[in-house]
N, C-alpha and C. Protein backbone atom coordinates (compact mmCIF):
# COMPACT_ATOMS: atom_id res chain seq x y z
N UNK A 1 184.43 0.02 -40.75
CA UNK A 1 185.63 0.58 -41.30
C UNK A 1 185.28 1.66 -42.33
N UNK A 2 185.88 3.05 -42.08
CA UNK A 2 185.44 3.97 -42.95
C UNK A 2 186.34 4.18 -44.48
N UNK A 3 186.13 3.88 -45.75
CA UNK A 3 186.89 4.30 -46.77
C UNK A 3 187.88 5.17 -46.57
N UNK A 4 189.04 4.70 -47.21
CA UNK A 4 190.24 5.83 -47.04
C UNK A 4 189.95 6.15 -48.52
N UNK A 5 189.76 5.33 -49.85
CA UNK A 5 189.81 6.25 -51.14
C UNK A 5 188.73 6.59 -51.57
N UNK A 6 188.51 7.91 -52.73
CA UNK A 6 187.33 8.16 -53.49
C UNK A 6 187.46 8.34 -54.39
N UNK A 7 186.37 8.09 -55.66
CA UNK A 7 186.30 8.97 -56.69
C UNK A 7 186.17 10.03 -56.98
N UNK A 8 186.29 10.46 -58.31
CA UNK A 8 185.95 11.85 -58.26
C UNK A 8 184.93 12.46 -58.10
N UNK A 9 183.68 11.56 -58.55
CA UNK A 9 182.48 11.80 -58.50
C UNK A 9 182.22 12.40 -57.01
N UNK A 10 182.68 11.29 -55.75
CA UNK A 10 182.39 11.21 -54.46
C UNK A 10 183.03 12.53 -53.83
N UNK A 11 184.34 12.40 -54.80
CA UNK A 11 184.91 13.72 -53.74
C UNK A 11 184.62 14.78 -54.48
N UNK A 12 183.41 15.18 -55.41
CA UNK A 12 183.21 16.67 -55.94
C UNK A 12 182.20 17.04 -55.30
N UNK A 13 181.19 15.52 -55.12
CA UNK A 13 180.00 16.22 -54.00
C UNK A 13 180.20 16.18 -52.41
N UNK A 14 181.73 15.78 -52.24
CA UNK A 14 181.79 16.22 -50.63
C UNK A 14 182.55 17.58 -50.67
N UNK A 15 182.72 18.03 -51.58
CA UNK A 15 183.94 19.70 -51.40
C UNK A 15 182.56 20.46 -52.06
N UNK A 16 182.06 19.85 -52.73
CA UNK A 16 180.77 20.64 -52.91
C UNK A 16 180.96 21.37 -54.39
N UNK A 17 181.75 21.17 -55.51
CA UNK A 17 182.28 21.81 -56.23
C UNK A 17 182.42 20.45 -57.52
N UNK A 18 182.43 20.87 -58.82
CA UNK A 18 182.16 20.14 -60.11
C UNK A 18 183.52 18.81 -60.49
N UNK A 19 183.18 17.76 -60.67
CA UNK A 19 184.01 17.14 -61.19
C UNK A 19 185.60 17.41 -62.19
N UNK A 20 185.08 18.44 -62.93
CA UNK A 20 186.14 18.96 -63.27
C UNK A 20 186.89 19.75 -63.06
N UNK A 21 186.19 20.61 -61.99
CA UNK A 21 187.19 21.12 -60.96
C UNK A 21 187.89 19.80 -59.93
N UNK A 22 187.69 18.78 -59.59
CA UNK A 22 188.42 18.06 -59.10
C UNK A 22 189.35 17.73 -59.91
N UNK A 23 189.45 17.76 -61.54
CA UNK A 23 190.32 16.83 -62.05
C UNK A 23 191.62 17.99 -62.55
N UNK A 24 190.79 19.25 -62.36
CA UNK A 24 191.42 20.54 -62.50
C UNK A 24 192.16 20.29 -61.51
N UNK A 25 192.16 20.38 -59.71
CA UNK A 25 192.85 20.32 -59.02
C UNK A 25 193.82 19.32 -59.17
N UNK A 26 193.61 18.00 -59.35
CA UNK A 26 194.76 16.99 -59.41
C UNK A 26 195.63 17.42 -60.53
N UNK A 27 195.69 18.17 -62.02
CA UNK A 27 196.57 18.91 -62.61
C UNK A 27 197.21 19.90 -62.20
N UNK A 28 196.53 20.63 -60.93
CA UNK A 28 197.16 21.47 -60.31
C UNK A 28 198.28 21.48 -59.28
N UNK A 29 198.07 20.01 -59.25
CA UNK A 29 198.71 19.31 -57.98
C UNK A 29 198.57 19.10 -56.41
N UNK A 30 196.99 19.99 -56.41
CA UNK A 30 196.19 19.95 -54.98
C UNK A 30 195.36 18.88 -54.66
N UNK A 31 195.25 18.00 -55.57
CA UNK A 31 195.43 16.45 -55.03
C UNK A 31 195.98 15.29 -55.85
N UNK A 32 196.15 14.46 -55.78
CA UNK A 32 196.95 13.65 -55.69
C UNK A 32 196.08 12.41 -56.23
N UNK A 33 195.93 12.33 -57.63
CA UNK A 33 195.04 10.71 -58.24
C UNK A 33 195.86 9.63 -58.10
N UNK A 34 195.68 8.49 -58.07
CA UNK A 34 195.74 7.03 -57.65
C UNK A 34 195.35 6.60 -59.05
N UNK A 35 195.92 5.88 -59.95
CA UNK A 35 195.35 5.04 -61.11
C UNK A 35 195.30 3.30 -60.34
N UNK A 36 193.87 3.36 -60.48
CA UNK A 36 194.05 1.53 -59.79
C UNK A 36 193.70 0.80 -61.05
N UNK A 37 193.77 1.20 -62.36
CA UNK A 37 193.22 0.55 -63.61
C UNK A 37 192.76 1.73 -64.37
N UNK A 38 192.74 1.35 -65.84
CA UNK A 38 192.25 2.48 -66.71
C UNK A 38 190.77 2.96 -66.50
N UNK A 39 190.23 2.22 -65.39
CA UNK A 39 188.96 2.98 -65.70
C UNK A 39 188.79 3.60 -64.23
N UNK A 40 189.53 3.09 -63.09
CA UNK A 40 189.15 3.43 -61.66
C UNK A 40 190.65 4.51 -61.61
N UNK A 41 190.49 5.61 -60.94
CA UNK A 41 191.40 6.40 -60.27
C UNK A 41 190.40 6.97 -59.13
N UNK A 42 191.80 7.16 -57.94
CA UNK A 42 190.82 7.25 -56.66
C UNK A 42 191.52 8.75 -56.32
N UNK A 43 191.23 9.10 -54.78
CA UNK A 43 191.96 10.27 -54.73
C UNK A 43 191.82 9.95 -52.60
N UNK A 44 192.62 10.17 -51.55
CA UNK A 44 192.98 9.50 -50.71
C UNK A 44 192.25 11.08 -49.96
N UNK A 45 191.43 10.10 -48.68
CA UNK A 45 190.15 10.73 -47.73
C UNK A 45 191.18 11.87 -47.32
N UNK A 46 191.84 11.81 -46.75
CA UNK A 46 193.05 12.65 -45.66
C UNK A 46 193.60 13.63 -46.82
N UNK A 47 194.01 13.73 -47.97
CA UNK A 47 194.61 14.88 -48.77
C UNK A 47 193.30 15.71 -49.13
N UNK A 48 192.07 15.13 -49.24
CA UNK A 48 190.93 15.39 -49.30
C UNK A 48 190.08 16.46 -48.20
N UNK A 49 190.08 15.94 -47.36
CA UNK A 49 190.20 16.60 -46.10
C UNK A 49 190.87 17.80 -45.64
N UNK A 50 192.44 18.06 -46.51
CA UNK A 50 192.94 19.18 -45.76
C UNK A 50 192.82 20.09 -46.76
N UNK A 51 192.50 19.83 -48.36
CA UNK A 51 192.47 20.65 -49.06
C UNK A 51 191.12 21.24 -48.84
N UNK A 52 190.20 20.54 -48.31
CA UNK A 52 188.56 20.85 -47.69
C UNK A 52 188.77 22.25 -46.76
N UNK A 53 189.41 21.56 -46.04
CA UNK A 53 189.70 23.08 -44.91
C UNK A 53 190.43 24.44 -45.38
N UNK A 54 191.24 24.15 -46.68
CA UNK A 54 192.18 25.75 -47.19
C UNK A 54 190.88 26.36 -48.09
N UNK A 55 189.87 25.27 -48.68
CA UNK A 55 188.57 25.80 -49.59
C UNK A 55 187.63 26.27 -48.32
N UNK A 56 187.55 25.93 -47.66
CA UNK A 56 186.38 26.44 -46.37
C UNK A 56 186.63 27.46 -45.47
């Protein structure tokens, strides 16, 4: 079974681009954070994915 959520960590080295540009984007509203607890927020494989393809 393949993960549907990630961190930010996970999803800055799959877009290839800095953590805080990920957290930049979720203020931007080009993705979409998940709070699962104050210390875990995730961000969902598939919104991940299509914003991959408008950066590529």
């Amino acid at each position: 079974m393949e993960k549907r959520y990630y961190r930010a960590k996970e999803v800055a080295v799959y877009l290839g681009v800095s953590i805080t540009t990920i957290w930049n984007y979720a203020k931007e509203g080009k993705l979409t954070a998940k709070k699962l607890s104050t210390q875990a927020t995730v961000f969902d494989i598939k919104e991940i994915e299509k914003l991959f393809e408008e950066v590529a």
